[in-house]
Protein backbone atom coordinates (compact mmCIF):
# COMPACT_ATOMS: atom_id res chain seq x y z
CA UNK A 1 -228.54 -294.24 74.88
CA UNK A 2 -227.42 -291.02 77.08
CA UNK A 3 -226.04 -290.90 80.80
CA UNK A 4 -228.22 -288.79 82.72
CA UNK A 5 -228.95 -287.84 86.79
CA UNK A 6 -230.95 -291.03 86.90
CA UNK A 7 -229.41 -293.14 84.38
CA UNK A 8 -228.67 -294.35 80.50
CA UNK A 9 -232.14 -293.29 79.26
CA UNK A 10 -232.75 -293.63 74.80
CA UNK A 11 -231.98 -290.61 73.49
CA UNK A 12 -234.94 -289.47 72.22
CA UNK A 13 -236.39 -289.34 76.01
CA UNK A 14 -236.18 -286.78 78.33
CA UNK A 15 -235.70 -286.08 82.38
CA UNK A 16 -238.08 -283.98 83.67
CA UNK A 17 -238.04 -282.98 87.30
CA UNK A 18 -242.12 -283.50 88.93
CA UNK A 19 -242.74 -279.98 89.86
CA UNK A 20 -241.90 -278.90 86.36
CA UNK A 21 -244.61 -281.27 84.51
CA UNK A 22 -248.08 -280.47 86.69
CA UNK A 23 -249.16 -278.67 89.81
CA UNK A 24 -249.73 -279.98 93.46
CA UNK A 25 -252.86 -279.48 95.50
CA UNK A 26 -253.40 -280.93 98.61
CA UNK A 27 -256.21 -283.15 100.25
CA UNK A 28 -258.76 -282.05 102.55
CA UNK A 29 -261.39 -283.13 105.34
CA UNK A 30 -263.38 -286.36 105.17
CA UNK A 31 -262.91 -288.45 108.69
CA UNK A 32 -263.69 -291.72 108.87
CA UNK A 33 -267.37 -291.00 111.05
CA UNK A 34 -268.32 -289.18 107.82
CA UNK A 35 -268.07 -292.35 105.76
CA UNK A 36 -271.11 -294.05 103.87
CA UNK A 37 -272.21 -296.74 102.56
CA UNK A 38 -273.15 -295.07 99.55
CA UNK A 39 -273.44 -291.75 98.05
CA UNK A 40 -270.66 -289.39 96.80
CA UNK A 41 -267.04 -291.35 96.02
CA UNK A 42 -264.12 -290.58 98.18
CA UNK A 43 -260.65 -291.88 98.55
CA UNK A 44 -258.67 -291.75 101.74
CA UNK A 45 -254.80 -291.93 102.18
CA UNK A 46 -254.96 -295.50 103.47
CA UNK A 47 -256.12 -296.80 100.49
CA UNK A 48 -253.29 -296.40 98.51
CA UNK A 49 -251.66 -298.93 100.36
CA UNK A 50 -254.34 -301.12 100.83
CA UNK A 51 -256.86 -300.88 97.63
CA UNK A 52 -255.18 -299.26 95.14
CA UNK A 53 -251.35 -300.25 93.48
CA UNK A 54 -251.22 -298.33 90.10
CA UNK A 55 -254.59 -296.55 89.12
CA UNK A 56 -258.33 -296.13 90.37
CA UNK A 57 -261.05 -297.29 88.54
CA UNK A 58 -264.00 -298.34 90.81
CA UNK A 59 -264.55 -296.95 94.84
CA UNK A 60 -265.01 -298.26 98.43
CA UNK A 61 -265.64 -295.16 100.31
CA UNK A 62 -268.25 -292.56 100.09
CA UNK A 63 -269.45 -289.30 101.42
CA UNK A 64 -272.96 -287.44 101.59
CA UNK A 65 -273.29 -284.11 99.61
CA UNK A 66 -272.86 -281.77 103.22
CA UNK A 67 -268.84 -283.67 103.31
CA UNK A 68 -268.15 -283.02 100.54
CA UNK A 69 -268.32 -279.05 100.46
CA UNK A 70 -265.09 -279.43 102.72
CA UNK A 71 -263.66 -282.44 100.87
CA UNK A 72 -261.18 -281.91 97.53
CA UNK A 73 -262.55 -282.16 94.24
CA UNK A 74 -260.55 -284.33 92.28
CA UNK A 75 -260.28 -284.69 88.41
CA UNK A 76 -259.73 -287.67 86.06
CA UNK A 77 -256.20 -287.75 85.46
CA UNK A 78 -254.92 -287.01 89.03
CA UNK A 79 -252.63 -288.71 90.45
CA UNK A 80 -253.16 -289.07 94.30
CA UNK A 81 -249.55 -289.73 96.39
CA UNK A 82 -249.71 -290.84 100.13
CA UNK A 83 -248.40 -288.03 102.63
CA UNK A 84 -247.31 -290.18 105.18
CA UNK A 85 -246.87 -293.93 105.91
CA UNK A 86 -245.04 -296.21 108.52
CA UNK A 87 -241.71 -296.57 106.32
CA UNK A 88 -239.57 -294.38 104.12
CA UNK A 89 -239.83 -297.29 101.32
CA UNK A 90 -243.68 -296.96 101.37
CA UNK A 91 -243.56 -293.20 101.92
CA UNK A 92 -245.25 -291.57 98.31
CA UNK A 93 -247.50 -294.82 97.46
CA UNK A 94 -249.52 -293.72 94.41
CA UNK A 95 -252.32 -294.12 92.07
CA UNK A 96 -253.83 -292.62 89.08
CA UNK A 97 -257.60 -291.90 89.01
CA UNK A 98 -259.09 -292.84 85.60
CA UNK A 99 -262.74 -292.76 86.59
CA UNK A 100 -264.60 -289.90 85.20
CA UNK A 101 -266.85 -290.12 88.35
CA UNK A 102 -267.43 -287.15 90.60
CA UNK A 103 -264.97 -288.33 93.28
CA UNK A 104 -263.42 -286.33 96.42
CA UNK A 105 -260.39 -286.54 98.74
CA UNK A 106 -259.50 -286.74 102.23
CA UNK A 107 -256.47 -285.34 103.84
CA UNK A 108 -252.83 -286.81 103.87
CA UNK A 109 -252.77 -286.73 100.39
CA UNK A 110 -250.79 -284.40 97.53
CA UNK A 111 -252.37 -284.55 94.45
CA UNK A 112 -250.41 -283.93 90.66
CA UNK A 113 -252.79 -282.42 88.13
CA UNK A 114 -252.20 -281.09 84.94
CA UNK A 115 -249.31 -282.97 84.36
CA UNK A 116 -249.42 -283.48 80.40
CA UNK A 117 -248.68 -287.59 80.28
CA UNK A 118 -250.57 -290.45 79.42
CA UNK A 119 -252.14 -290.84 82.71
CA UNK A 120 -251.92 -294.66 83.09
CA UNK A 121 -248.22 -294.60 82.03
CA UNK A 122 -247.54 -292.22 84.76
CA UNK A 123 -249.36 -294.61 87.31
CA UNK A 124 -246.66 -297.18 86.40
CA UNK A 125 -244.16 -294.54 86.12
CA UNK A 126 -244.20 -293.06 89.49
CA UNK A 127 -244.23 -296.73 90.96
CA UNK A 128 -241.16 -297.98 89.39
CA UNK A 129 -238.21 -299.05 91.37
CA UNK A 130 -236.70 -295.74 90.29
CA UNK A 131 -238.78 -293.54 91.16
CA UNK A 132 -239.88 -295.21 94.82
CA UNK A 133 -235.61 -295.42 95.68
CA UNK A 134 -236.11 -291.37 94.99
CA UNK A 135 -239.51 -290.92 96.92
CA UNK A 136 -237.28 -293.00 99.86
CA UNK A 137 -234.60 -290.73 100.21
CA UNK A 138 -237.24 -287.69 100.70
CA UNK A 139 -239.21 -289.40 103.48
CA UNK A 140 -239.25 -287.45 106.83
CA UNK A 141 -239.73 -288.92 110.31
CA UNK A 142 -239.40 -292.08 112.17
CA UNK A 143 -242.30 -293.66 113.58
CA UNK A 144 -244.48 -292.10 111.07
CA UNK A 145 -242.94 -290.91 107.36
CA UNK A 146 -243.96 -288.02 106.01
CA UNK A 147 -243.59 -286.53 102.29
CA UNK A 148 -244.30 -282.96 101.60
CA UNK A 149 -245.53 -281.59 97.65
CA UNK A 150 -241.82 -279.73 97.73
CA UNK A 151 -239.93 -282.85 97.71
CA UNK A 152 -242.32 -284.64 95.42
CA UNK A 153 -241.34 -281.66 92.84
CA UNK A 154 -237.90 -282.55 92.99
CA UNK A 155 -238.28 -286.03 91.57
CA UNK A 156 -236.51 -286.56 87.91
CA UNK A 157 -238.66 -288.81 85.94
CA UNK A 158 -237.69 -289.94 82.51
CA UNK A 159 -240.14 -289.42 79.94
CA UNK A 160 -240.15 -291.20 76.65
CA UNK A 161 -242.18 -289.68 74.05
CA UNK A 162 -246.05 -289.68 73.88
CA UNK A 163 -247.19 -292.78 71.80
CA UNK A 164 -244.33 -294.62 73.57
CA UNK A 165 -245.89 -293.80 76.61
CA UNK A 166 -249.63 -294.85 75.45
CA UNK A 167 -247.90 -298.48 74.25
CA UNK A 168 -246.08 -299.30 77.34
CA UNK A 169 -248.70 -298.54 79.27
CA UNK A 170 -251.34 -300.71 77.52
CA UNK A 171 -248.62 -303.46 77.17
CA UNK A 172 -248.10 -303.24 81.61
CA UNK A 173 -251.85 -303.09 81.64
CA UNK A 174 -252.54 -306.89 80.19
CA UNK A 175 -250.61 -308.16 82.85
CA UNK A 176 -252.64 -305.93 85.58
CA UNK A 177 -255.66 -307.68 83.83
CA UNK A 178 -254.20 -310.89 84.52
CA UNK A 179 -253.18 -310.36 87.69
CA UNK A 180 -256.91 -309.29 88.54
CA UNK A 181 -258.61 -312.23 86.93
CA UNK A 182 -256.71 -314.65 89.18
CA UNK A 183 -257.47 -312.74 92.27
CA UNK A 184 -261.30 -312.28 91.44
CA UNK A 185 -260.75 -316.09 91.01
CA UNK A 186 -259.09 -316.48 94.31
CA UNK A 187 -261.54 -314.22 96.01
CA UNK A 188 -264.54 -316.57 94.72
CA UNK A 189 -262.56 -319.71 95.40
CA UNK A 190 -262.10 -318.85 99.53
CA UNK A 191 -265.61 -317.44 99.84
CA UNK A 192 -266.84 -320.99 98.84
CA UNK A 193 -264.67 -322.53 101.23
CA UNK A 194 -265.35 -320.18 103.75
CA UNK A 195 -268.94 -321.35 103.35
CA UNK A 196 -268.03 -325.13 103.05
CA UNK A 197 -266.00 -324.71 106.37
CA UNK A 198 -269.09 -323.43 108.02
CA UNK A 199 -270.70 -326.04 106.68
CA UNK A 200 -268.66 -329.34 107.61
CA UNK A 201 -267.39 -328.11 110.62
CA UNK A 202 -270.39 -327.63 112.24
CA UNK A 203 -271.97 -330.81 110.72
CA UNK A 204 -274.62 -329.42 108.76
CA UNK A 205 -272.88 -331.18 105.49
CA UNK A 206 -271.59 -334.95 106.30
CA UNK A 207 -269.01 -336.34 103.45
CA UNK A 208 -269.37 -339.55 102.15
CA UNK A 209 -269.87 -342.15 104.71
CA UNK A 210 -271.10 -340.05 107.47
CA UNK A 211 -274.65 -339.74 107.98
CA UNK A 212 -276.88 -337.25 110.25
CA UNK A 213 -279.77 -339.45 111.92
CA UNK A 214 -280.76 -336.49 114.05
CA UNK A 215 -279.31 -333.17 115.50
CA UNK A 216 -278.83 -331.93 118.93
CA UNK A 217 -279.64 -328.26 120.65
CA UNK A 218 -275.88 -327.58 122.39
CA UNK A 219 -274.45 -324.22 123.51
CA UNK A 220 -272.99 -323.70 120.69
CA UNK A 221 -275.83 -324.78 118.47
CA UNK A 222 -277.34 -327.78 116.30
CA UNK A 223 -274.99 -330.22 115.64
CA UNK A 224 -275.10 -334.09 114.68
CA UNK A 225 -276.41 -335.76 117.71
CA UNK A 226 -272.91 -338.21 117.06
CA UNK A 227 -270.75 -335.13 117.79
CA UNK A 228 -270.24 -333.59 121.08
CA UNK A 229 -269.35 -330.05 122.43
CA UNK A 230 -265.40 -330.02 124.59
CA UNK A 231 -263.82 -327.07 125.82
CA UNK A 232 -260.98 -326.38 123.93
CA UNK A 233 -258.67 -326.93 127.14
CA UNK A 234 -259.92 -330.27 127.02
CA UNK A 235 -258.81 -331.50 124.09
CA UNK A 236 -254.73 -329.80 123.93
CA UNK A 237 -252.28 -329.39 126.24
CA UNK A 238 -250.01 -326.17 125.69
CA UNK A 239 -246.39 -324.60 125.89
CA UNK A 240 -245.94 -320.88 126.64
CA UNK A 241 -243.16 -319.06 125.28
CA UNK A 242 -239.36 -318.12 126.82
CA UNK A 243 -239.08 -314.24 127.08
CA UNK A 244 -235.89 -314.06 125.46
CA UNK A 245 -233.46 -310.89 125.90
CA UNK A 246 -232.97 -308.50 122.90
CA UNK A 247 -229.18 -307.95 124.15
CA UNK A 248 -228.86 -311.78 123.55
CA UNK A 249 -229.94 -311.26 119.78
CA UNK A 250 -227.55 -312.60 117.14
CA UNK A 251 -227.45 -311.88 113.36
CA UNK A 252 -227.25 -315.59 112.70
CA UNK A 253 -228.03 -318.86 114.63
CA UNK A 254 -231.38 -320.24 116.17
CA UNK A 255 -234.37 -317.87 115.14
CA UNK A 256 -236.71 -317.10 116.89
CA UNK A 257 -239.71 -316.40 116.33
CA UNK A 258 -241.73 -313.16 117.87
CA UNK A 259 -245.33 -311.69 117.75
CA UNK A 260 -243.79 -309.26 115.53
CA UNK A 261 -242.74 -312.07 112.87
CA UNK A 262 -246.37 -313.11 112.24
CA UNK A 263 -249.40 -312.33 110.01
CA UNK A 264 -252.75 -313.77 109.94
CA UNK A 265 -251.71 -317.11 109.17
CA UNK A 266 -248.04 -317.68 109.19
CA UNK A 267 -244.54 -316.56 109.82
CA UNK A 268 -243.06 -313.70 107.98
CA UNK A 269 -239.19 -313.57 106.77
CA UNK A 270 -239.10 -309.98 107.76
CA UNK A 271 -236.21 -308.80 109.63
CA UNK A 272 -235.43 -312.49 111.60
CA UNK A 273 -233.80 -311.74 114.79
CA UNK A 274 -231.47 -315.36 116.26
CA UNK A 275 -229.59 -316.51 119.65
CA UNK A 276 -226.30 -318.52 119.16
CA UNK A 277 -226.29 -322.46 118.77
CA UNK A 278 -224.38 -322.86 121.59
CA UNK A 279 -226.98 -321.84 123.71
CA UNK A 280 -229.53 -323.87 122.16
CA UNK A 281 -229.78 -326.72 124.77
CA UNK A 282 -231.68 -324.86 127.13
CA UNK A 283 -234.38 -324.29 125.33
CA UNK A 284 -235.27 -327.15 124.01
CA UNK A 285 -238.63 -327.26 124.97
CA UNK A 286 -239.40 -323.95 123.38
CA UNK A 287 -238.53 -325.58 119.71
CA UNK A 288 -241.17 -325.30 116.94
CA UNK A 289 -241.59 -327.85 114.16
CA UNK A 290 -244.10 -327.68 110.66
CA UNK A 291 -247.47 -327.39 111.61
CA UNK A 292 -247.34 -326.75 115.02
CA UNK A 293 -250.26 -324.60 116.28
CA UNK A 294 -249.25 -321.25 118.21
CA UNK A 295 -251.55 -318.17 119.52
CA UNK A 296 -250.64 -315.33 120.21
CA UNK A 297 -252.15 -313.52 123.62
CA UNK A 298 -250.40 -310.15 123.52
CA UNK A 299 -250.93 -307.17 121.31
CA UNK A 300 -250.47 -303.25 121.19
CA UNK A 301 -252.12 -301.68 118.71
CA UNK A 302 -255.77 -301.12 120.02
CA UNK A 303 -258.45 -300.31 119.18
CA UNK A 304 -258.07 -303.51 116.69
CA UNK A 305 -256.51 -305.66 119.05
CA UNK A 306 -258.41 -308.75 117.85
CA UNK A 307 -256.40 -308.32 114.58
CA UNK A 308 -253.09 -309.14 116.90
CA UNK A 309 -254.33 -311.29 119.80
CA UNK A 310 -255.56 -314.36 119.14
CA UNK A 311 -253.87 -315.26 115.47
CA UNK A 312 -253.47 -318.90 115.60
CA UNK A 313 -250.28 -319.69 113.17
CA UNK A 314 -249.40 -322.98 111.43
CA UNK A 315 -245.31 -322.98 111.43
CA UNK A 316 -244.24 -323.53 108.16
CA UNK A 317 -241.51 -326.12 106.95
CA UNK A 318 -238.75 -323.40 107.01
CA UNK A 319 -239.13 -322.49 110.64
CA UNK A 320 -238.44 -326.02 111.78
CA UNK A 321 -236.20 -325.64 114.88
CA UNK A 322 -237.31 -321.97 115.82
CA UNK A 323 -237.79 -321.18 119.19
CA UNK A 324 -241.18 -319.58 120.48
CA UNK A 325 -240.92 -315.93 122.04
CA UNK A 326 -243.00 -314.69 124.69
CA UNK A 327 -246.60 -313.73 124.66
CA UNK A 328 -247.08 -316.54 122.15
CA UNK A 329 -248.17 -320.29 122.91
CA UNK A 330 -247.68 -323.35 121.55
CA UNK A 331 -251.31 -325.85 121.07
CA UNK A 332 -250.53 -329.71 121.33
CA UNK A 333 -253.60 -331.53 120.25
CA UNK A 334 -254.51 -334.56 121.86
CA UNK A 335 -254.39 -337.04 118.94
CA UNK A 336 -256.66 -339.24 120.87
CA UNK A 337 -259.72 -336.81 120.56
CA UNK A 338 -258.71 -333.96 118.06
CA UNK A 339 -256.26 -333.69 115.08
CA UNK A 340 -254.14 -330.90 114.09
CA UNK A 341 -255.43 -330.36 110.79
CA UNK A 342 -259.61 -329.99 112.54
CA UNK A 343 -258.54 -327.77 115.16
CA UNK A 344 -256.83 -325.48 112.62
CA UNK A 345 -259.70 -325.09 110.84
CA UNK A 346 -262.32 -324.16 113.63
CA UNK A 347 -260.16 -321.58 114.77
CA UNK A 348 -260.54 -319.97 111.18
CA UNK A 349 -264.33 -319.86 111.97
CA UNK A 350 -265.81 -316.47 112.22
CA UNK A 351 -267.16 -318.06 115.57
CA UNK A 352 -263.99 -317.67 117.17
CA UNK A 353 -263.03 -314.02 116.36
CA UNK A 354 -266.98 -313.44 118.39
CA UNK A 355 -265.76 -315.49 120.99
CA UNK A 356 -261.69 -313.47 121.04
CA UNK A 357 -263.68 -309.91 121.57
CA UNK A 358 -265.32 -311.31 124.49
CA UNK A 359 -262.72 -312.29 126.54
CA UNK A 360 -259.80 -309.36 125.21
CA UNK A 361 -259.20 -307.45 128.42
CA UNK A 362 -257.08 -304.16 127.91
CA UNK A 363 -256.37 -300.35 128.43
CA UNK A 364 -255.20 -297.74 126.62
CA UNK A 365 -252.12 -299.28 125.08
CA UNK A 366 -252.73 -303.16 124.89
CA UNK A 367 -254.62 -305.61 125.17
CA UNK A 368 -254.16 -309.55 126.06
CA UNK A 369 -256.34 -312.34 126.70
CA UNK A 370 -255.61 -314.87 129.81
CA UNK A 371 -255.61 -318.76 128.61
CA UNK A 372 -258.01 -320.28 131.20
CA UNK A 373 -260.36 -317.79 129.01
CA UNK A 374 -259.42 -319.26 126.01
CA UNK A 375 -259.13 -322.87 126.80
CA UNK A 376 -262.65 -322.18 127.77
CA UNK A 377 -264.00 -321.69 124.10
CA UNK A 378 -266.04 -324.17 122.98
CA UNK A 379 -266.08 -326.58 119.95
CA UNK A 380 -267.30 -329.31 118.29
CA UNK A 381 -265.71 -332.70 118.35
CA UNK A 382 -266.56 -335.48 115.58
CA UNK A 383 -265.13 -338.80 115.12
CA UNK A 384 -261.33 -338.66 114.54
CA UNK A 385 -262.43 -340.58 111.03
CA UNK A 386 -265.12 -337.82 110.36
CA UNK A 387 -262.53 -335.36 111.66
CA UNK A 388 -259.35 -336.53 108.85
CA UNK A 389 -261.81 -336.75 105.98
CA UNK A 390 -263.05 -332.85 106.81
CA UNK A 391 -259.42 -331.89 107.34
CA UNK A 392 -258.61 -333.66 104.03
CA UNK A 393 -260.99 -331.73 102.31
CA UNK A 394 -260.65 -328.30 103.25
CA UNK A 395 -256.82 -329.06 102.88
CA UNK A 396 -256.94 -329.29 99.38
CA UNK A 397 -259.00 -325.92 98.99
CA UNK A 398 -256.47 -324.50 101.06
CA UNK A 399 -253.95 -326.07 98.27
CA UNK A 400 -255.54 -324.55 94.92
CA UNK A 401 -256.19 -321.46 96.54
CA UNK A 402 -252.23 -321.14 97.61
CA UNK A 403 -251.55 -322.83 93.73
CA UNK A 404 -253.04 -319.46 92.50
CA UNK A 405 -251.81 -317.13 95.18
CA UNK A 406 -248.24 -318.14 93.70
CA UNK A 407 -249.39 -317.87 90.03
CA UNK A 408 -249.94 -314.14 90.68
CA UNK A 409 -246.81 -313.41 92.60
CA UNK A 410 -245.20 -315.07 89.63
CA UNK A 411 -246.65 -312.61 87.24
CA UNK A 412 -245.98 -310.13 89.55
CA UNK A 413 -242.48 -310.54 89.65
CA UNK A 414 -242.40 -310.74 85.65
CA UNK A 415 -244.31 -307.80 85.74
CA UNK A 416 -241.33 -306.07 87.90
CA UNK A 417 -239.19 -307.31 85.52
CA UNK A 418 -240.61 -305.59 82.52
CA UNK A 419 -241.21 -302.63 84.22
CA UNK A 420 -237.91 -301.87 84.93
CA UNK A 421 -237.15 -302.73 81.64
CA UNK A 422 -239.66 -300.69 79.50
CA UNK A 423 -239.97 -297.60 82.10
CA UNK A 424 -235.88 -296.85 81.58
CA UNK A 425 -236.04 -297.78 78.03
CA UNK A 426 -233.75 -300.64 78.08
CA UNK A 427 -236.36 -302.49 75.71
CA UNK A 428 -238.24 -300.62 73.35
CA UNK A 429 -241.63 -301.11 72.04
CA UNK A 430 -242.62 -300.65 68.27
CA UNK A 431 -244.49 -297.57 67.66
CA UNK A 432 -246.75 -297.43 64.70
């Protein structure tokens, strides 16, 4: 081994700085109006955080042949870097193309061509812990990041030599392959239950022991003329949230939890913000426990505001005790005529997000939706025997879906591992 800029590196590799191994080009045109549903492939900026994590093989966007005399031409064996993103640790997100396809590119992207490696190692490569701690440090900006091609050409990269290169990459690449059959699998596994939701919860399929004599016209369509249509304000009561101070924020205590703390479906462990204990007594009514049911009715990032207002959030077991922020509120079923687990799942049906955009009121900067709106959306009520046994079920499709979801972020995490490992030569694979 040899101490370098970046490191002990074996001694047969070498640091090279970006700039010195390729040429940058940048991105051009292509707005999202232009956008297809087939024709000519095309990659935007955005997609390198959401679609694409090491290299590109297959596409999602495309262009007609009049875009794409404005658009970049790009070449198998580019390698496409984000120019800007909402945090320096994100800032320089990148993928390798390693389609032969006639593909083009939209702006906010610097592209590396020419650069002499084995294109899928450099994929890895340029995402390795490394590497992204460098890209970091070059970010520019606050609310939005930006990295120019100058600072990308200042990144030292370690390079081992060529058929090194070729075998860690292939070795990295089975456990991409993995990774990819368990989320195809995942991806088939919620669109059936997606469908068998739609299906039980709206009575078209009984389970065992529950039979359909006849179906009734409602508002809200056929259902099992046993069932019956409630508002949804008559069948919970509800809690609002305490608009807590920021000046009253702790580093450590009672957390609570914000609009800012949640995702789709549950509460995120980024950057918890906590009162003291000692002030915990008032605000006891604002405690959360597992599984309680809170929506959230404020959001501020339009035109998507459906994507913010509206998530309904099961608390998970480690936010027992929390306390609930403003612009959030807590559901209470009434056990006598709904349980928890039922409600959950109609407010996962695609019914409800129709029903959210109808009663979002906004301008410019946020949008919000008022409660005697949504206590006024309408659902369907079975027997609270029918109701467990459909709860039961789509419980434990919830349960091997989330078995696999932490399968792969295992792997990924062993992937991490080796990467770190293999891309700074502290193992080293046999070369033939």
């Amino acid at each position: 081994m040899k101490q370098t800029k970046i490191g002990l590196i074996p001694e047969d590799w070498e640091v090279v700085k970006l700039g010195d191994n390729g040429e940058f080009l940048k991105g051009n045109g292509i707005t999202k109006d232009q956008l297809k549903t087939e024709g000519i492939p095309c990659i935007l900026y955005g997609q390198l955080y959401t679609k694409y994590n090491f290299n590109i093989t297959k596409f999602y966007y495309f262009i007609d042949k009049e875009t794409s005399k404005t658009a970049t031409l790009l070449k198998e064996g580019d390698i496409l870097f984000a120019g800007s993103g909402e945090t320096a640790e994100e800032i320089g997100k990148c993928a390798v193309l390693l389609s032969k396809e006639t593909c083009y590119v939209g702006g906010d992207i610097i592209i590396l061509r020419n650069h002499k490696q084995d294109n899928l190692f450099m994929g890895y490569l340029l995402n390795s812990p490394s590497i992204i701690k460098q890209k970091s440090k070059l970010g520019q900006g606050h609310s939005v990041v930006h990295i120019y091609s100058n600072k990308l050409a200042k990144i030292e990269i370690p390079l081992p030599p060529f058929p090194e290169q070729k075998k860690i990459a292939v070795i990295l690449s089975t456990w991409d392959e993995a990774i990819e059959k368990l989320e195809s699998l995942v991806a088939l596994k919620e669109k059936r239950k997606k469908g068998l939701m739609q299906s039980l919860l709206t009575g078209k399929k009984r389970l065992k022991g529950f039979i359909t004599k006849a179906f009734q016209k409602t508002k809200i369509g056929m259902i099992p003329d046993d069932w019956e249509v409630k508002k949804l304000g008559e069948t919970i009561t509800h809690r609002k949230g305490f608009a807590f101070k920021s000046e009253d924020y702790t580093d450590r205590g009672i957390r609570i939890i914000r609009i800012s703390d949640t995702n789709e479906t549950t509460i995120t462990n980024n950057d918890p913000v906590y009162i003291s204990e000692t002030n915990i007594d008032n605000f006891q009514e604002y405690k959360l426990f597992e599984n309680d049911l809170i929506v959230t009715t404020v959001g501020s990032r339009p035109p998507m505001w459906t994507s913010v207002v509206g998530k309904i959030i099961s608390i998970p077991s480690h936010c027992n005790g929390t306390l609930l922020n403003q612009n959030m509120v807590k559901i209470i079923p009434n056990e006598k005529v709904i349980i928890f687990g039922f409600l959950r799942d109609l407010f996962r049906l695609n019914r409800y997000r129709t029903f959210l955009t109808s009663i979002v009121r906004g301008n410019a900067n946020q949008g919000s939706i008022a409660l005697e709106d949504l206590f006024g959306f309408l659902i369907p009520i079975s027997s609270l025997a029918e109701q467990k046994r459909i709860a039961e079920v789509l419980s434990a499709a919830d349960n091997e879906i989330n078995l696999h979801k932490e399968e792969i972020e295992k792997i990924k995490l062993q992937k991490k591992g080796l990467m770190q490992k293999l891309l700074t030569g502290q193992v080293r694979v046999r070369v033939k």
